[in-house]
N, C-alpha and C. Protein backbone atom coordinates (compact mmCIF):
# COMPACT_ATOMS: atom_id res chain seq x y z
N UNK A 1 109.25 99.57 102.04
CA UNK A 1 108.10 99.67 101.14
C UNK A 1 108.54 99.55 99.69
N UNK A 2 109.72 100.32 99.40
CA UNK A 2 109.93 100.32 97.88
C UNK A 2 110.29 98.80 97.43
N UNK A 3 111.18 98.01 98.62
CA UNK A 3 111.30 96.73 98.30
C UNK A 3 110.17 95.51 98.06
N UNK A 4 108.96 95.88 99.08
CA UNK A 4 107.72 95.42 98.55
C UNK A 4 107.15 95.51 97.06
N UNK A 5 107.53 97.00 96.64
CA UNK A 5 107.44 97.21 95.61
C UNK A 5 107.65 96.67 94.22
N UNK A 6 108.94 96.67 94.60
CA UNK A 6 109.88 95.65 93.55
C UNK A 6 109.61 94.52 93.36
N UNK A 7 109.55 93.66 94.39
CA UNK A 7 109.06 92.32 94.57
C UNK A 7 107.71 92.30 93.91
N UNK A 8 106.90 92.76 94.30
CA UNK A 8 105.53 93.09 93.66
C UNK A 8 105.85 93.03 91.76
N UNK A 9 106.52 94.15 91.47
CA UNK A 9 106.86 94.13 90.18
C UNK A 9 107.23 93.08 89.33
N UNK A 10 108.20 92.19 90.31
CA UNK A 10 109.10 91.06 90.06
C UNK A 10 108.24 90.03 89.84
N UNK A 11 107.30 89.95 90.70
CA UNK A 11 106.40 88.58 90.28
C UNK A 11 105.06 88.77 89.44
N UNK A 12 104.94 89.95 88.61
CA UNK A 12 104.40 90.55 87.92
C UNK A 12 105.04 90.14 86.23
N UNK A 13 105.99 90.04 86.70
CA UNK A 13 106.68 90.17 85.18
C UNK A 13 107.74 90.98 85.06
N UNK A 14 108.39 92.12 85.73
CA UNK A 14 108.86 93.19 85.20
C UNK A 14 110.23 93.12 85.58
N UNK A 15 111.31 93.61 84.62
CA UNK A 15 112.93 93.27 85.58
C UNK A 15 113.15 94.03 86.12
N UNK A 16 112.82 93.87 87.36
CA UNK A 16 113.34 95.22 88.76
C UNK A 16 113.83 94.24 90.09
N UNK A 17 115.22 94.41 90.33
CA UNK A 17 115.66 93.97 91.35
C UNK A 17 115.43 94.40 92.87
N UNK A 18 114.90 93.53 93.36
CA UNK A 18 114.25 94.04 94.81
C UNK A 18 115.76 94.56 95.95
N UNK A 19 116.18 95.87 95.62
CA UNK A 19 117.41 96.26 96.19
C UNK A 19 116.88 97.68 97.62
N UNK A 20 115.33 97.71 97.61
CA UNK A 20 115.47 98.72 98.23
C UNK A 20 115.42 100.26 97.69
N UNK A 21 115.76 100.70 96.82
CA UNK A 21 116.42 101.97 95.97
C UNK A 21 115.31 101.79 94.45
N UNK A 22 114.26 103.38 94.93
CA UNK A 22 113.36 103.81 93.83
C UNK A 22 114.33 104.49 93.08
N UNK A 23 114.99 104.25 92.12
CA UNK A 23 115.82 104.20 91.39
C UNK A 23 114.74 104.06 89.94
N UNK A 24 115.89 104.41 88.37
CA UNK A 24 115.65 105.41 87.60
C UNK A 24 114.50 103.90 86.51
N UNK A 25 115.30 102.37 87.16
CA UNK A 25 114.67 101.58 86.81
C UNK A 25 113.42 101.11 87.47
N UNK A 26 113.44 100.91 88.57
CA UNK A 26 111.99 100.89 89.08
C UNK A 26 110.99 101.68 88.82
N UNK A 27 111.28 103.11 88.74
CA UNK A 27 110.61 103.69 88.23
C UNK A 27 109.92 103.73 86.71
N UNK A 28 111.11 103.17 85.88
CA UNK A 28 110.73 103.14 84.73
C UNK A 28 109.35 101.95 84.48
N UNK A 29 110.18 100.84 85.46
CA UNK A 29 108.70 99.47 85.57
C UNK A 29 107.69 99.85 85.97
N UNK A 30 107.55 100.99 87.04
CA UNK A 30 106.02 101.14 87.17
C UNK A 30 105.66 101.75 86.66
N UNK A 31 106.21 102.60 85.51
CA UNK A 31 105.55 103.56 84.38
C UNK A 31 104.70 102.36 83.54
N UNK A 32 105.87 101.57 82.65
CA UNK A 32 105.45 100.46 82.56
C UNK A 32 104.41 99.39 82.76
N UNK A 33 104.35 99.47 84.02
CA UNK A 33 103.20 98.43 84.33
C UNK A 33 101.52 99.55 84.74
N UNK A 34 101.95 100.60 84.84
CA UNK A 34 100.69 101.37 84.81
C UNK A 34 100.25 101.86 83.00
N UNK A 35 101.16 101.72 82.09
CA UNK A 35 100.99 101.76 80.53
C UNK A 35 100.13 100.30 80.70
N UNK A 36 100.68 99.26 80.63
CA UNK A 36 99.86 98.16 80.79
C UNK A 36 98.76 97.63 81.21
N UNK A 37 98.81 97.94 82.18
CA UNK A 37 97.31 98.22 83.02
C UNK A 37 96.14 99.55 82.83
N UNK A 38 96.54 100.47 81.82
CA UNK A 38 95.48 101.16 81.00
C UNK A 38 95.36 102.54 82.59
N UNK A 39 96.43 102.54 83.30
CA UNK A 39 96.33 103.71 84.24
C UNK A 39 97.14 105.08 84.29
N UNK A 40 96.97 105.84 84.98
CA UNK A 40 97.78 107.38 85.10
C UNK A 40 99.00 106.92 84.58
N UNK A 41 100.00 107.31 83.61
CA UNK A 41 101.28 107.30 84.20
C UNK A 41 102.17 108.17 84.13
N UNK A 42 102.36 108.03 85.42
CA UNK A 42 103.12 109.08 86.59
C UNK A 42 104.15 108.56 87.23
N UNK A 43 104.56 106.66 87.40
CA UNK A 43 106.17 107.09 87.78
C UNK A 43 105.84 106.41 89.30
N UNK A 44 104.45 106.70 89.64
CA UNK A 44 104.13 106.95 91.04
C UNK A 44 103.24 106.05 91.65
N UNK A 45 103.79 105.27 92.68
CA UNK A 45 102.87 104.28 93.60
C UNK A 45 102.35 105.03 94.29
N UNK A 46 100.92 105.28 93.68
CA UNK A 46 99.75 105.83 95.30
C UNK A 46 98.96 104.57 94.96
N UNK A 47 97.91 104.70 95.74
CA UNK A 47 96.80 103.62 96.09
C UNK A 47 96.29 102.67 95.22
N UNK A 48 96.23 103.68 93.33
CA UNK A 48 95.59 102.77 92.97
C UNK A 48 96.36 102.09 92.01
N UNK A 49 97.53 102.48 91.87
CA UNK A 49 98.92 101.78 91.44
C UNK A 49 98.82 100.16 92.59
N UNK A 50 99.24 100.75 93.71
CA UNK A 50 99.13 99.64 94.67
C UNK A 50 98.59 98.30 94.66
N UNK A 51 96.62 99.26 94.56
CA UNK A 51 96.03 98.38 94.52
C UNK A 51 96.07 97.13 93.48
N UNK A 52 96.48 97.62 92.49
CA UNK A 52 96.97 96.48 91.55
C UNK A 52 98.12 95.71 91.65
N UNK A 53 99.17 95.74 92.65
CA UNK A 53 99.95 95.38 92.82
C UNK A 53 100.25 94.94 93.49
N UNK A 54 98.71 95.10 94.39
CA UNK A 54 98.59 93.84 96.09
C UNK A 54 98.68 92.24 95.10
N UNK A 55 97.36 92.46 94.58
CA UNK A 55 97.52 90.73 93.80
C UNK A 55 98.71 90.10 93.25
N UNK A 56 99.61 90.72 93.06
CA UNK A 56 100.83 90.08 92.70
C UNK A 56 101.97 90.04 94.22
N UNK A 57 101.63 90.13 95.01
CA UNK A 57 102.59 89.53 96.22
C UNK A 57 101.74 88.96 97.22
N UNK A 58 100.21 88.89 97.09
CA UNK A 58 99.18 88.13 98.31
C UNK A 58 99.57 86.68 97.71
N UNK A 59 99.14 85.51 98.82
CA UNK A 59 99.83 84.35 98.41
C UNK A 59 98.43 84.13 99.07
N UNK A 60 97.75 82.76 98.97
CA UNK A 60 96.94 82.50 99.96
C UNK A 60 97.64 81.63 101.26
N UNK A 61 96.41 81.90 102.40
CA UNK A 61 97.44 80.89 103.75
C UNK A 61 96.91 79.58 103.75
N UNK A 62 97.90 78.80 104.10
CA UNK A 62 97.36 76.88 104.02
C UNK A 62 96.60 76.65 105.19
N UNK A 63 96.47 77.85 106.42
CA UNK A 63 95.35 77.95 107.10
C UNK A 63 94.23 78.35 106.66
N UNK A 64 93.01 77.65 107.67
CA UNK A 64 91.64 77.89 106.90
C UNK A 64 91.36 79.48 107.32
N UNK A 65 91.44 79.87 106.28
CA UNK A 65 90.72 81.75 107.07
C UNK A 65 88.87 81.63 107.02
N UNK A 66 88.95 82.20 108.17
CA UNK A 66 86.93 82.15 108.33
C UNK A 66 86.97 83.70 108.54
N UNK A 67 88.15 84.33 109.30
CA UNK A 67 87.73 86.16 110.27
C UNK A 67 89.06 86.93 109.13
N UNK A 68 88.41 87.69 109.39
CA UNK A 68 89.56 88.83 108.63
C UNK A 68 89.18 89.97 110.06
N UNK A 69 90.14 90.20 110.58
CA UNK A 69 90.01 90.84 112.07
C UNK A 69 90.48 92.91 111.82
N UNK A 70 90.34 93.65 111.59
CA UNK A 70 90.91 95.16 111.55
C UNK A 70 91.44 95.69 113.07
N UNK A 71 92.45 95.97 113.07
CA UNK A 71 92.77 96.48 114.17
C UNK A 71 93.73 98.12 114.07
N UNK A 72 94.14 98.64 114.98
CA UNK A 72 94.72 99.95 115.11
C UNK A 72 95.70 99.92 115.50
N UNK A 73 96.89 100.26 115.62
CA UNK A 73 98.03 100.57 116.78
C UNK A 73 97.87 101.05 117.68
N UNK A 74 96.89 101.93 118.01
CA UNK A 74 96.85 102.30 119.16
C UNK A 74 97.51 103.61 119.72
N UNK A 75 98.52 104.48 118.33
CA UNK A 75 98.85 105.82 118.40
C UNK A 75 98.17 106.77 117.78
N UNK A 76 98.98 107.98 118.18
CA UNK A 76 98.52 109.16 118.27
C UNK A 76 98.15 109.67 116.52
N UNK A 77 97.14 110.12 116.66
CA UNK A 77 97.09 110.71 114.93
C UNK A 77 98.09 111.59 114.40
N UNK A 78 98.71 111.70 113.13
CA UNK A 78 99.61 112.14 112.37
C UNK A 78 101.03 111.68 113.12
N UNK A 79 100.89 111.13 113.84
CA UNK A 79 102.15 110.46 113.69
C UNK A 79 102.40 108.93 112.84
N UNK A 80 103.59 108.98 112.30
CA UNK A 80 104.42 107.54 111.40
C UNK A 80 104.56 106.92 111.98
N UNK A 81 104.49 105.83 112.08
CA UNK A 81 105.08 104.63 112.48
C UNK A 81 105.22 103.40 111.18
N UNK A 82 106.13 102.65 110.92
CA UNK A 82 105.93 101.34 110.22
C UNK A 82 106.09 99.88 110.71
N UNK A 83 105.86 98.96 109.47
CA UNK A 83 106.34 97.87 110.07
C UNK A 83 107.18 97.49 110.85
N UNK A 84 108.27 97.93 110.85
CA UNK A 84 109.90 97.76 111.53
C UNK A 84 109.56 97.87 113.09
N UNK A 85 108.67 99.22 112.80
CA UNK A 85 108.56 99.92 114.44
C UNK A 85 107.63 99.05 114.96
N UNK A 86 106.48 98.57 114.28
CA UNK A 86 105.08 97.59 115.16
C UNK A 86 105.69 96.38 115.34
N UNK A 87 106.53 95.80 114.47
CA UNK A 87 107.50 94.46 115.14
C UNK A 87 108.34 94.79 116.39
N UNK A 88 109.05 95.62 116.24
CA UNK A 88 109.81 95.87 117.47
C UNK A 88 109.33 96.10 118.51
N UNK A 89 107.74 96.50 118.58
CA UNK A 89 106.94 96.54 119.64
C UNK A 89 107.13 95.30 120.10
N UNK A 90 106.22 94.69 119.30
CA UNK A 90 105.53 93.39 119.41
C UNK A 90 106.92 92.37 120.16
N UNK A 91 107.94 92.18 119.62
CA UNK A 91 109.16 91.44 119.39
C UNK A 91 109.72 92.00 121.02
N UNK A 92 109.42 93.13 121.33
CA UNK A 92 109.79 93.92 122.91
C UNK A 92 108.79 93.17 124.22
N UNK A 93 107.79 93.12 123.64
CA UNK A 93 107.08 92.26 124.45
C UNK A 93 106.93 90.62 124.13
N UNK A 94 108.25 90.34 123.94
CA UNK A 94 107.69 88.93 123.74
C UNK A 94 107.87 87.51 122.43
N UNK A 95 106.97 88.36 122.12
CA UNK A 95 106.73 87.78 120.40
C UNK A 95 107.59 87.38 119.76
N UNK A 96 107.14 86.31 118.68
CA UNK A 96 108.14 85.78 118.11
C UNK A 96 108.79 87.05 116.83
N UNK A 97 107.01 87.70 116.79
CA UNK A 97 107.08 88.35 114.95
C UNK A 97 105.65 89.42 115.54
N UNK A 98 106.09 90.67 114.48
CA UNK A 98 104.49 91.39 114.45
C UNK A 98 103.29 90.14 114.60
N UNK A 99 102.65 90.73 115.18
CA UNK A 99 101.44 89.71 115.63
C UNK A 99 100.39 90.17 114.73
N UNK A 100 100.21 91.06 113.68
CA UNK A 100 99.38 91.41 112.41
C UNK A 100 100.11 90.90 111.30
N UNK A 101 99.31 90.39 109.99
CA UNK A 101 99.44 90.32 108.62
C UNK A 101 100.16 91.13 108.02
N UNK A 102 99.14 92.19 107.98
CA UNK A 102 99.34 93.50 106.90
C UNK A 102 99.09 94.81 107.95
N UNK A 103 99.47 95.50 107.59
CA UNK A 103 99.82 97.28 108.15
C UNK A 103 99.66 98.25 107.43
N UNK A 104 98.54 99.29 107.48
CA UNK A 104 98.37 100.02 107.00
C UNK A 104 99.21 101.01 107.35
N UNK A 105 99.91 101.94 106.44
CA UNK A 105 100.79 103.35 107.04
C UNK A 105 99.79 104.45 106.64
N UNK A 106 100.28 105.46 107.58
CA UNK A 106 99.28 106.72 107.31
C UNK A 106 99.15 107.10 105.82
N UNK A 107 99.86 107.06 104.81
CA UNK A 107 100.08 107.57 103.51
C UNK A 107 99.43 106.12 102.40
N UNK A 108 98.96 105.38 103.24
CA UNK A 108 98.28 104.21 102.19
C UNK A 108 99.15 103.58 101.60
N UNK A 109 100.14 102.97 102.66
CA UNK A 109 101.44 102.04 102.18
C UNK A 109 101.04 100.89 102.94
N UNK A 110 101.03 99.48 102.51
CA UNK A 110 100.38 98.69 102.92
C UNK A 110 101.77 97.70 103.04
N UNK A 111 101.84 97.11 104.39
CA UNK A 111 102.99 96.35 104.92
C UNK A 111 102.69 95.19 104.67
N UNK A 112 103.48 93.98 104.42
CA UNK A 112 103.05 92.75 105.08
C UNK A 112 103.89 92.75 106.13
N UNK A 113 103.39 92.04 107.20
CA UNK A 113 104.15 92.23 108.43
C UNK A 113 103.94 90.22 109.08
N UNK A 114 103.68 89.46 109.94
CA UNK A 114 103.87 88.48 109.56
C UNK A 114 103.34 87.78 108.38
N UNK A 115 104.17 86.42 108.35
CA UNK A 115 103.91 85.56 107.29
C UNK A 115 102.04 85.09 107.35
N UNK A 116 101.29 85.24 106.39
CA UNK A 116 99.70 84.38 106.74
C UNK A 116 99.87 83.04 106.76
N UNK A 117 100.60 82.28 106.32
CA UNK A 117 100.79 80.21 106.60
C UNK A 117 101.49 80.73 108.73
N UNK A 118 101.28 81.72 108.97
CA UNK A 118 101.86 81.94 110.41
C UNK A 118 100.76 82.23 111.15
N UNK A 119 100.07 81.40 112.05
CA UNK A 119 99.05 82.21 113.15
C UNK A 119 99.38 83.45 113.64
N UNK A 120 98.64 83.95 113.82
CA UNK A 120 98.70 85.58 114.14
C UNK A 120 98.74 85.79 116.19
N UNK A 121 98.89 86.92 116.08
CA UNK A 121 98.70 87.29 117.56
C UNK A 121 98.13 88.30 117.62
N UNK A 122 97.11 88.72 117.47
CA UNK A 122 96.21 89.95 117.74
C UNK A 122 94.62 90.08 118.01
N UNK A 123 94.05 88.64 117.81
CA UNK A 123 93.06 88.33 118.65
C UNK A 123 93.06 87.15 119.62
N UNK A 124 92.70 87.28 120.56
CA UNK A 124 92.70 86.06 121.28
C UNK A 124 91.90 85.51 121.11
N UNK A 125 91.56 83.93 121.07
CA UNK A 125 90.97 83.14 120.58
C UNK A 125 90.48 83.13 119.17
N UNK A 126 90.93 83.78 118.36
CA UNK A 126 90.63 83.80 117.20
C UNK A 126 91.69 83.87 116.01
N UNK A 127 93.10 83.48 116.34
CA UNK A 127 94.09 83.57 115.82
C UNK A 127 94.33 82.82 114.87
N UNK A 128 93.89 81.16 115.31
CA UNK A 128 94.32 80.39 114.15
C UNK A 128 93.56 80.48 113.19
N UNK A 129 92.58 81.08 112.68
CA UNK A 129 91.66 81.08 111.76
C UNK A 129 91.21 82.86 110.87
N UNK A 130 92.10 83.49 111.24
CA UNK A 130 91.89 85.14 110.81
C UNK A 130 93.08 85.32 110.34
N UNK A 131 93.02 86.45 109.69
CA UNK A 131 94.32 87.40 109.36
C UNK A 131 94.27 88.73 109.74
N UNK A 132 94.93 89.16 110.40
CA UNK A 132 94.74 90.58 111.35
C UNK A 132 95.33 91.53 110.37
N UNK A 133 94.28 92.57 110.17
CA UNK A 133 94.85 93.42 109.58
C UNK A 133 95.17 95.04 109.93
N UNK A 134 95.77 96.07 110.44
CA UNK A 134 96.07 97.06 110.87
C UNK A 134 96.07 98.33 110.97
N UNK A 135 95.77 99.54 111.25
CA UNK A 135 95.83 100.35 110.60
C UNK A 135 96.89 101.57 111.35
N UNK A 136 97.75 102.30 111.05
CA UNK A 136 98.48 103.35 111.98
C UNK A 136 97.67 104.28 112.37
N UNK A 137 97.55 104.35 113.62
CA UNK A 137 96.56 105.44 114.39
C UNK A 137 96.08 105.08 115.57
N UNK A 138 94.85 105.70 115.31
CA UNK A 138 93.77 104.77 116.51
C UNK A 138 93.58 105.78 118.10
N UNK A 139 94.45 106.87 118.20
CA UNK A 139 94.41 107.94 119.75
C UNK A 139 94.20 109.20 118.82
N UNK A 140 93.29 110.08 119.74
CA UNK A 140 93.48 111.39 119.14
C UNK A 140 94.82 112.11 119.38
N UNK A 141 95.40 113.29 118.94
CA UNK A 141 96.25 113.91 119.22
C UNK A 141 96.10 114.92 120.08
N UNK A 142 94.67 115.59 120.43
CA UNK A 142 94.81 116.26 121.24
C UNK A 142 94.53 115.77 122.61
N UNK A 143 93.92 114.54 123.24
CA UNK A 143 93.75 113.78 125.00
C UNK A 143 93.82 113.03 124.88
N UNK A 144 94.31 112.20 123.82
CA UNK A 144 95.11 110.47 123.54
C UNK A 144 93.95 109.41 123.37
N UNK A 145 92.70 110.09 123.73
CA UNK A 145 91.42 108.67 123.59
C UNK A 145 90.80 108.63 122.68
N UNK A 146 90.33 107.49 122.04
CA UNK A 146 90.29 106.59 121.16
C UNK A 146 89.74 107.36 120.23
N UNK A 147 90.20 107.47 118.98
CA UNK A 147 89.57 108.20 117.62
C UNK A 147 89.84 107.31 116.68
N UNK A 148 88.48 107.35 115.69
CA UNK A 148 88.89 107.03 114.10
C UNK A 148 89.81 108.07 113.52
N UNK A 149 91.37 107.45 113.44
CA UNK A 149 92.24 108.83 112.30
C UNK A 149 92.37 108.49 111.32
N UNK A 150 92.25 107.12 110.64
CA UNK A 150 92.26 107.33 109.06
C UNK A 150 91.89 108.16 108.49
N UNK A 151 93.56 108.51 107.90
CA UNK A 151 93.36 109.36 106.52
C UNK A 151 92.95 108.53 105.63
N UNK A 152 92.32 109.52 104.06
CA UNK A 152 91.88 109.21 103.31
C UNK A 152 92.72 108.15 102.16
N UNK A 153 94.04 108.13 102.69
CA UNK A 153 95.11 107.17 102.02
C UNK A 153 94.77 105.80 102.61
N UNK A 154 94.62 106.21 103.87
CA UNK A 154 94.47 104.79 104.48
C UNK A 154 93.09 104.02 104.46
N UNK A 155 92.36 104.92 104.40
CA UNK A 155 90.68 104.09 103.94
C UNK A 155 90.67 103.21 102.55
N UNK A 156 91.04 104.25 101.29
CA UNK A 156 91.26 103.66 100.10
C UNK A 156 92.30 102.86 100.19
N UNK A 157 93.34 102.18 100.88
CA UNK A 157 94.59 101.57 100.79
C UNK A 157 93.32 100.04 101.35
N UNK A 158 92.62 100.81 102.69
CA UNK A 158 92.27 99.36 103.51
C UNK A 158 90.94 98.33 102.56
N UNK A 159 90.47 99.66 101.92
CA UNK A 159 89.29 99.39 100.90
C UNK A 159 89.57 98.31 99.86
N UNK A 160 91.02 98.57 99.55
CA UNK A 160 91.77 97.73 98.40
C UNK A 160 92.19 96.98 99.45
N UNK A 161 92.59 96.75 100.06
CA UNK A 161 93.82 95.55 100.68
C UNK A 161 92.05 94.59 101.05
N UNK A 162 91.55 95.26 101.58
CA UNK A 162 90.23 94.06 102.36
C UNK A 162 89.26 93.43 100.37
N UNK A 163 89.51 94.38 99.81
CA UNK A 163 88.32 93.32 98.70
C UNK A 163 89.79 92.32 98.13
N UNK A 164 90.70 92.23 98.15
CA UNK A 164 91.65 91.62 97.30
C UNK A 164 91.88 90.17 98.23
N UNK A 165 92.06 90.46 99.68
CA UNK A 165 91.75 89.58 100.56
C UNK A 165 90.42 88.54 100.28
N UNK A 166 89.56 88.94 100.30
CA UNK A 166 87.91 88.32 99.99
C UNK A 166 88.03 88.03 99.06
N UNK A 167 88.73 88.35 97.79
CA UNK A 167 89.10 87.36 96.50
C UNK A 167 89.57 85.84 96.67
N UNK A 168 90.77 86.17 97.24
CA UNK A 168 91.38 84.65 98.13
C UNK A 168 90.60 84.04 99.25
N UNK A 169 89.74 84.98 100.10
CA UNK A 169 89.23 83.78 100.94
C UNK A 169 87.86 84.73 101.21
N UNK A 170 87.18 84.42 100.28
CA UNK A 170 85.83 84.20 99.81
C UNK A 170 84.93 84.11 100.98
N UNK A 171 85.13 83.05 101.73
CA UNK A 171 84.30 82.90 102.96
C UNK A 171 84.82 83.55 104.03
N UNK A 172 85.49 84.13 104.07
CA UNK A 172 85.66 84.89 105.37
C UNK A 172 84.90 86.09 105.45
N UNK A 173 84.53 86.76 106.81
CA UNK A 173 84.02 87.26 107.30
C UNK A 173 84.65 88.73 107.39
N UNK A 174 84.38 90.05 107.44
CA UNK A 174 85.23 90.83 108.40
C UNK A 174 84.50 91.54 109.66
N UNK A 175 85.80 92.11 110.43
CA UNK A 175 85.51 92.18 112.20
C UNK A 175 86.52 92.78 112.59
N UNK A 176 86.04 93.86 113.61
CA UNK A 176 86.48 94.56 114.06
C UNK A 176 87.44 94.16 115.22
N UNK A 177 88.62 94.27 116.26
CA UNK A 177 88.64 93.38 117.18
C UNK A 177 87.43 93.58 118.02
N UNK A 178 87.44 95.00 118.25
CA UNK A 178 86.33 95.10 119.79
C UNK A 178 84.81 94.02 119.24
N UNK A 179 85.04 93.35 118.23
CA UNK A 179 83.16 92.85 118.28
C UNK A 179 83.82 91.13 119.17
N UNK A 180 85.35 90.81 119.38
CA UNK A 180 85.27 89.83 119.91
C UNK A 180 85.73 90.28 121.05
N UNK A 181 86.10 92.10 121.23
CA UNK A 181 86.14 92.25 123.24
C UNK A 181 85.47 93.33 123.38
N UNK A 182 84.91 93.13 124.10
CA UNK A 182 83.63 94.71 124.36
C UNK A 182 84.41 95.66 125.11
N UNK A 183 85.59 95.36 126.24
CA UNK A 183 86.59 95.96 126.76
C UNK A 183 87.35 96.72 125.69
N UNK A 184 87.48 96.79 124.15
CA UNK A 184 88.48 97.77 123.59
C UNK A 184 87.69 98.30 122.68
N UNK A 185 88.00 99.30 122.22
CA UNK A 185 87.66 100.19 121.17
C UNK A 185 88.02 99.95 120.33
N UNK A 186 89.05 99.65 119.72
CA UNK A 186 89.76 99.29 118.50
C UNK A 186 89.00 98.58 117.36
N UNK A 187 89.05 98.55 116.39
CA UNK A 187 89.72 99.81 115.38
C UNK A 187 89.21 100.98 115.64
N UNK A 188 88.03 101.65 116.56
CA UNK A 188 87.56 102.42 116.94
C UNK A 188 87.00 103.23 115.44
N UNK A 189 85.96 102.62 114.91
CA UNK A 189 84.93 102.49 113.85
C UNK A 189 84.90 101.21 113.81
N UNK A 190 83.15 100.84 112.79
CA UNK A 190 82.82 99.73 113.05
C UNK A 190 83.17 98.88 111.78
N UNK A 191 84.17 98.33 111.60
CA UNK A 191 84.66 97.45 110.75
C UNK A 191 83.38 96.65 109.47
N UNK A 192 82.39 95.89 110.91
CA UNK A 192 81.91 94.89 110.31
C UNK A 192 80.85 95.33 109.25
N UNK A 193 80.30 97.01 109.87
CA UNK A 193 78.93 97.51 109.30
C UNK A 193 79.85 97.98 108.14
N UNK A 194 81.09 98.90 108.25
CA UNK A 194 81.95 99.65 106.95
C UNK A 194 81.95 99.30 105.75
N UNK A 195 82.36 97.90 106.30
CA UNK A 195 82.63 96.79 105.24
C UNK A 195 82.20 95.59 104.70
N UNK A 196 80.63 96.04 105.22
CA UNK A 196 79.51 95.08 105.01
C UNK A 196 79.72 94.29 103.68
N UNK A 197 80.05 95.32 102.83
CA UNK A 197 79.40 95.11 100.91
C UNK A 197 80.84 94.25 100.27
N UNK A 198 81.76 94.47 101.54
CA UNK A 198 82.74 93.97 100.17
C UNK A 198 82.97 92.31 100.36
């Protein structure tokens, strides 16, 4: 994440070497770039630091996007998981690469996880034309079946990651998976009504 970070910074303008390590200079750039941008400064990437800092690493895809698809992992609430771990799923069964875009983490850390010029794997029949986007959760913790667990990091993270998306591709749509399988629950809330307005 912090290396997203950097990178983010980096094509922003700011000299921070994408090494991994929130270090005394990175920190200093996002003081920096939140002075600049007229916000809190605190030092500190939460959401709405972020959110300004999605537009500087979204690229658009040379595929036509029509669906912007939301999906879940499919675990237990309050538990972590990240990118590393949903590829290695994915990559365990098969796959070339995470079969989602972007990844929401419980704390409103937003992954890219495959490339978007890359068809996706997370809807069927609807792959070449969407960008799947993710969220960590999706089971309750206390009998494992299907719950909305977004935390409130992750609503405001998905709130920002989905209008910044619709900047770049304007005509797309958003969708839940279950509205293209009536067999799953997932994202287990309704994507399309949520996110009617944006």
């Amino acid at each position: 994440m912090v290396r997203q970070i950097q990178k983010a910074l980096a094509g922003a303008g700011y000299k921070v070497i994408a090494d991994g390590v929130y270090g005394k200079i990175t920190e200093e750039a996002v003081m920096q770039y939140q002075y600049d941008n007229r916000m809190n400064i605190d030092g500190v990437v939460g959401p709405a630091t972020l959110a300004r800092l999605l537009k500087c690493r979204f690229k658009k895809s040379k595929r036509k996007i029509t669906e912007i698809i939301i999906h879940c992992t499919a675990t237990q609430e309050g538990k972590d998981f990240t990118v590393a771990d949903v590829r290695r799923w994915h990559k365990q069964q098969g796959w070339s690469d995470i079969g989602y875009h972007y990844l929401i983490g419980r704390h409103g850390e937003v992954w890219e996880g495959r490339n978007v010029d890359t068809i996706g794997a997370h809807c069927c029949g609807h792959n070449s034309n969407s960008i799947g986007v993710c969220y960590v959760g999706g089971l309750s913790s206390f009998n494992g079946k299907p719950k909305d667990t977004r935390t409130l990091a992750q609503r405001t993270a998905m709130i920002q990651l989905l209008t910044e998306l619709k900047k770049i591709y304007p005509e797309a749509k958003i969708y839940g998976h279950h509205d293209f399988d009536n067999g799953k629950d997932c994202p287990c809330f309704d994507a399309r009504l949520e996110y009617s307005r944006i």
